[in-house]
Protein backbone atom coordinates (compact mmCIF):
# COMPACT_ATOMS: atom_id res chain seq x y z
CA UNK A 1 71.34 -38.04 -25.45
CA UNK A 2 74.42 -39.49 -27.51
CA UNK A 3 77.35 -38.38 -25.21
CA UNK A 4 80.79 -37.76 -26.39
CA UNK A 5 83.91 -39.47 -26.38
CA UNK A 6 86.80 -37.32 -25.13
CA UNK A 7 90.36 -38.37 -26.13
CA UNK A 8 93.77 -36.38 -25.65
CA UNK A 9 96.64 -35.76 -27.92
CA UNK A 10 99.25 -32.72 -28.43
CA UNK A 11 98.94 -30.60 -30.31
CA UNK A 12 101.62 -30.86 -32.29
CA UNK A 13 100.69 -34.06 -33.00
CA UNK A 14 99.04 -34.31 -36.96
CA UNK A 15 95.53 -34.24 -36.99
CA UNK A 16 93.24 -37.33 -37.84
CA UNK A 17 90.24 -37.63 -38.89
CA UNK A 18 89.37 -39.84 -35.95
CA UNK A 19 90.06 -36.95 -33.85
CA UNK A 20 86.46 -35.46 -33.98
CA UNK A 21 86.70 -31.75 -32.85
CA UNK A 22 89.45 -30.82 -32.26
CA UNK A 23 90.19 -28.58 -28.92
CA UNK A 24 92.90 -26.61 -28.04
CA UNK A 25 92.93 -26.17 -24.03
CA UNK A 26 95.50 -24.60 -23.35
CA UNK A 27 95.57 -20.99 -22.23
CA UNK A 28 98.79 -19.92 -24.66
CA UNK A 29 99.20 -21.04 -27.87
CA UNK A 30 101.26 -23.84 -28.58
CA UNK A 31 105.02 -22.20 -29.48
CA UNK A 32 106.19 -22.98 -33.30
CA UNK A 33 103.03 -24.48 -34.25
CA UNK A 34 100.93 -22.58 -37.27
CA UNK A 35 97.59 -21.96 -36.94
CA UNK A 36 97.16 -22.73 -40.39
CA UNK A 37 98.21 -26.02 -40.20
CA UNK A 38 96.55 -26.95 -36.57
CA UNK A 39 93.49 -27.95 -38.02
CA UNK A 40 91.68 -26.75 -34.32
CA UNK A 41 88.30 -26.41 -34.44
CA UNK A 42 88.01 -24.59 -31.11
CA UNK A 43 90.45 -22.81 -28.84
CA UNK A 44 89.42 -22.99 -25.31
CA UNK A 45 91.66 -21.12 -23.16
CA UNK A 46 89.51 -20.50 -19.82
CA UNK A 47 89.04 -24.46 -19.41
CA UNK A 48 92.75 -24.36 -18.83
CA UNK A 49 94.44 -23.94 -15.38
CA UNK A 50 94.51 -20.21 -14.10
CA UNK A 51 98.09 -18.69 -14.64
CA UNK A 52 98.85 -18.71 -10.95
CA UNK A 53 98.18 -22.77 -10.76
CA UNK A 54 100.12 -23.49 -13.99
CA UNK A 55 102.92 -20.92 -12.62
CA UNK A 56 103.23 -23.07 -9.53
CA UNK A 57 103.19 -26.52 -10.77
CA UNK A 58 106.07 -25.42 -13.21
CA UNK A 59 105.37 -29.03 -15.05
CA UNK A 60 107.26 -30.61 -11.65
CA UNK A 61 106.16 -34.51 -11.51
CA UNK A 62 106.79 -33.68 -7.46
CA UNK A 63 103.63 -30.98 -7.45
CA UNK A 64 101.11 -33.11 -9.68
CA UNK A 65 99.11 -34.91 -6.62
CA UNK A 66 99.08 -31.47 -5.62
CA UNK A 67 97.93 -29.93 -8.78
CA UNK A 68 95.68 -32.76 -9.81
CA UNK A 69 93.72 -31.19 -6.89
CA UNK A 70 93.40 -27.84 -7.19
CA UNK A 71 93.30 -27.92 -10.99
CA UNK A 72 89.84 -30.40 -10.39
CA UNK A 73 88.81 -27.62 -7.70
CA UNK A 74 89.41 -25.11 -10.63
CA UNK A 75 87.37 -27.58 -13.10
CA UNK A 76 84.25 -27.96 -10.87
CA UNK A 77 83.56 -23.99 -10.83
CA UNK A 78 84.43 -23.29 -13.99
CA UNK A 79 81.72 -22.46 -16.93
CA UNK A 80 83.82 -23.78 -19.85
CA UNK A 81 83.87 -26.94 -19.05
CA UNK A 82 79.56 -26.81 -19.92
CA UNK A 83 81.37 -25.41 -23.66
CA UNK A 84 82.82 -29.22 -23.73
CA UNK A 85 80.06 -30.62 -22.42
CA UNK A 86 78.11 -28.75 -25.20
CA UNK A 87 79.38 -30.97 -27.80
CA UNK A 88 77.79 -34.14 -26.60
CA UNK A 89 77.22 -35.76 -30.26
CA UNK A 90 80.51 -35.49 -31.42
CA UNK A 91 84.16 -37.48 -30.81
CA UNK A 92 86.51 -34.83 -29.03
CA UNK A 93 90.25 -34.25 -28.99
CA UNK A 94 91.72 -31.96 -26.34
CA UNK A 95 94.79 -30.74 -27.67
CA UNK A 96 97.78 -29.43 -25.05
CA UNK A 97 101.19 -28.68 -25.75
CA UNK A 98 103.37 -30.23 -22.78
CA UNK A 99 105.85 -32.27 -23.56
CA UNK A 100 104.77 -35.02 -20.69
CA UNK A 101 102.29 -36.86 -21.89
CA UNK A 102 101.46 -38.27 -18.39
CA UNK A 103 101.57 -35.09 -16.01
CA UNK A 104 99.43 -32.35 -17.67
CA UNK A 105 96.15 -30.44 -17.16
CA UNK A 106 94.45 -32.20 -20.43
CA UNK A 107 94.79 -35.69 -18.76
CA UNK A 108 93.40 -34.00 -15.29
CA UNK A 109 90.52 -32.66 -17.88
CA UNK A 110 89.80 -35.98 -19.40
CA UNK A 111 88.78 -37.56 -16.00
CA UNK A 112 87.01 -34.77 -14.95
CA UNK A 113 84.88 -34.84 -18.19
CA UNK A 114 85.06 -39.21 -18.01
CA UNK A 115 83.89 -38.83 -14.62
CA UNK A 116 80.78 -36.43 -15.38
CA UNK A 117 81.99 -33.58 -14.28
């Protein structure tokens, strides 16, 4: 089975045709952007953290040992993640709208999918 290549980019980013299918995961939708011009294929909001987790890490670089934890805790039970997993022939973008493109729940997602989970 051909298995796919996950990447990560914001969503307000452009889209590329190297981007594959395109996945939104966060839970809210990104503020200011159109859907119109989004180009998102799919808009997966229960792979993202539950409200509660991304209430308490607040986006604090302090919390995201933390949060890398309990966010992969949240991953491992969680049935969406198969909805990623479903798209094995097939290049994959997760989209996310934070503005730190080092401490967020997509990169936390990526290894967690890159590690075969």
């Amino acid at each position: 089975m051909i298995q796919a290549t996950f990447h990560i980019k914001r969503a307000y980013d452009p889209p590329d045709p190297a981007d594959g299918v395109r996945v939104l995961v966060d839970r809210l939708w990104p503020r200011g952007l159109r859907k119109a011009d989004s180009a998102i294929d799919l808009w997966l909001r229960d792979v993202a953290p539950t409200a509660a987790l991304r209430r308490w890490f607040g986006h604090r670089p302090d919390r995201w040992a933390e949060f890398r934890k309990r966010y992969a805790a949240e991953l491992a039970e969680n049935p969406a993640v198969g909805t990623l997993r479903s798209l094995e022939a097939h290049d994959v973008t997760l989209l996310y709208a934070a503005r730190d493109e080092v401490h967020n729940h997509a990169r936390v997602l990526l290894e967690h999918l890159e590690a075969g989970g």
